[in-house]
Protein backbone atom coordinates (compact mmCIF):
# COMPACT_ATOMS: atom_id res chain seq x y z
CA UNK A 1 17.53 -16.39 -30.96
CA UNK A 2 17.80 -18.45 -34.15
CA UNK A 3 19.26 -17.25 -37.08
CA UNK A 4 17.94 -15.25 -39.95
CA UNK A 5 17.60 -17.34 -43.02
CA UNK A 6 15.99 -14.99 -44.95
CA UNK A 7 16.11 -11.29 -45.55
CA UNK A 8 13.36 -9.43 -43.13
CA UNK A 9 12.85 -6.88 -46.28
CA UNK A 10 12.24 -8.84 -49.43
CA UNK A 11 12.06 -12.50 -48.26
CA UNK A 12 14.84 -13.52 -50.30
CA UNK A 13 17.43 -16.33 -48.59
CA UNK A 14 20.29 -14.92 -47.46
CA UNK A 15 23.02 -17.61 -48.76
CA UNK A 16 26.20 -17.13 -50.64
CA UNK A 17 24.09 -16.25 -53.62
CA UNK A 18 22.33 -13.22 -51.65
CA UNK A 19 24.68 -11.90 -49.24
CA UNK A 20 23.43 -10.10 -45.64
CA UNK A 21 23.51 -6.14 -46.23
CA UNK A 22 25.94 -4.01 -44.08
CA UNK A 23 25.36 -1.74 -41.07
CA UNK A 24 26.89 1.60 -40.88
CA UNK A 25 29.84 0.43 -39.24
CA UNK A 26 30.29 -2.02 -42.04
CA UNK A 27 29.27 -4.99 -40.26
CA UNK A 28 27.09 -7.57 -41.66
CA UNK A 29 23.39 -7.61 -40.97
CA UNK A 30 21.89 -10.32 -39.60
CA UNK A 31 18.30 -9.22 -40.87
CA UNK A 32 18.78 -7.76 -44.27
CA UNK A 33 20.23 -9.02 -47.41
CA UNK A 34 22.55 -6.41 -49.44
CA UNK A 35 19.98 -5.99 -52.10
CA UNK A 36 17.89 -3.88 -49.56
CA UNK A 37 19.91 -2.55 -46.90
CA UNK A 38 23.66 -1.12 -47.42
CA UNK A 39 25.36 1.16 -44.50
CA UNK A 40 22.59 0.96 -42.40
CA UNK A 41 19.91 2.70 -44.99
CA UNK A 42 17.15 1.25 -46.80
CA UNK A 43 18.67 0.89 -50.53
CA UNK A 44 15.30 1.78 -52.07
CA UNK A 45 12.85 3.56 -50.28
CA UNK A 46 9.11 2.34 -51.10
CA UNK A 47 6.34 1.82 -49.83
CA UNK A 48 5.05 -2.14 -48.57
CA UNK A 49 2.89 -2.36 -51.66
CA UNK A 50 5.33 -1.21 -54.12
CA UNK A 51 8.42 -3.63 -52.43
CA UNK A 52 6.19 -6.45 -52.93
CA UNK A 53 5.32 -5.58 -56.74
CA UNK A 54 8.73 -5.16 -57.45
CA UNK A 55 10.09 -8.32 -55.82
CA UNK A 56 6.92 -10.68 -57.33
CA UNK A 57 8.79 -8.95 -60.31
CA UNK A 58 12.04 -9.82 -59.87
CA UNK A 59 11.54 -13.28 -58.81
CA UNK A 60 9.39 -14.10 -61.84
CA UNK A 61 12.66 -12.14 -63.82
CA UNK A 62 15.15 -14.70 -62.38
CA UNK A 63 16.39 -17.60 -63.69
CA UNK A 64 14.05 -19.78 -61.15
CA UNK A 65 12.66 -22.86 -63.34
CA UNK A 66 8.89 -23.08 -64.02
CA UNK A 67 7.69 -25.74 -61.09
CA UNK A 68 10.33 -22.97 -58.59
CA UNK A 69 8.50 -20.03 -60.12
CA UNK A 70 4.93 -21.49 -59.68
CA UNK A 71 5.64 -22.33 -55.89
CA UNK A 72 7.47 -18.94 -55.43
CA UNK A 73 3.84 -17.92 -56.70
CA UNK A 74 2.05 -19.58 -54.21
CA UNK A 75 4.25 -18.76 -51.45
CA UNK A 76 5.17 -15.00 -52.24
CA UNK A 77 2.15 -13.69 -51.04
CA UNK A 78 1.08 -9.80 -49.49
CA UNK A 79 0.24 -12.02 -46.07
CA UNK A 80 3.86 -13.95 -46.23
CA UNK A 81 5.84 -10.51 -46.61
CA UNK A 82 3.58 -9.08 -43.89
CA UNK A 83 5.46 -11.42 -41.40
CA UNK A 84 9.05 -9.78 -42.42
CA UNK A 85 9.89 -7.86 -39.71
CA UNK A 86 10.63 -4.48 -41.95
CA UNK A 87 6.63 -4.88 -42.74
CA UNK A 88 5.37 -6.08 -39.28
CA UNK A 89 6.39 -3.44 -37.16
């Protein structure tokens, strides 16, 4: 199986910037980055349409340049955060 590069939540890269989230044993996870998942719970719980409002948000928050920002636009779409496992199943 090939490795998670990005969290299966929120999309975000999981990198030493964005660490992986814990299980409830305190392991890392290998799906989930720590801004979504901590001791094996959901850190917020919404619903898919209000996740992906309040990501677009925070991404277009961050310190992401213009040209990052306007990909991050055209990439961060509904149908791209479908495919995360957390939404797909």
């Amino acid at each position: 199986m090939a490795k998670v590069t990005q969290c299966q939540s929120c999309g975000i890269p999981l990198d030493k910037k964005t660490p992986a989230g814990t299980e409830k044993d305190g392991s890392l996870s290998s799906k989930y980055c720590t801004h979504c998942y901590q001791n094996g719970e959901w850190t917020m719980d919404l619903s898919f349409d209000e996740m992906y409002d309040y990501n677009l948000k925070r991404f277009q928050e961050s310190d992401m340049n213009k040209v990052q920002k306007y990909f991050l636009n055209k990439m961060y779409t509904k149908k791209f955060m479908r495919k995360l496992d957390r939404w797909s199943e």
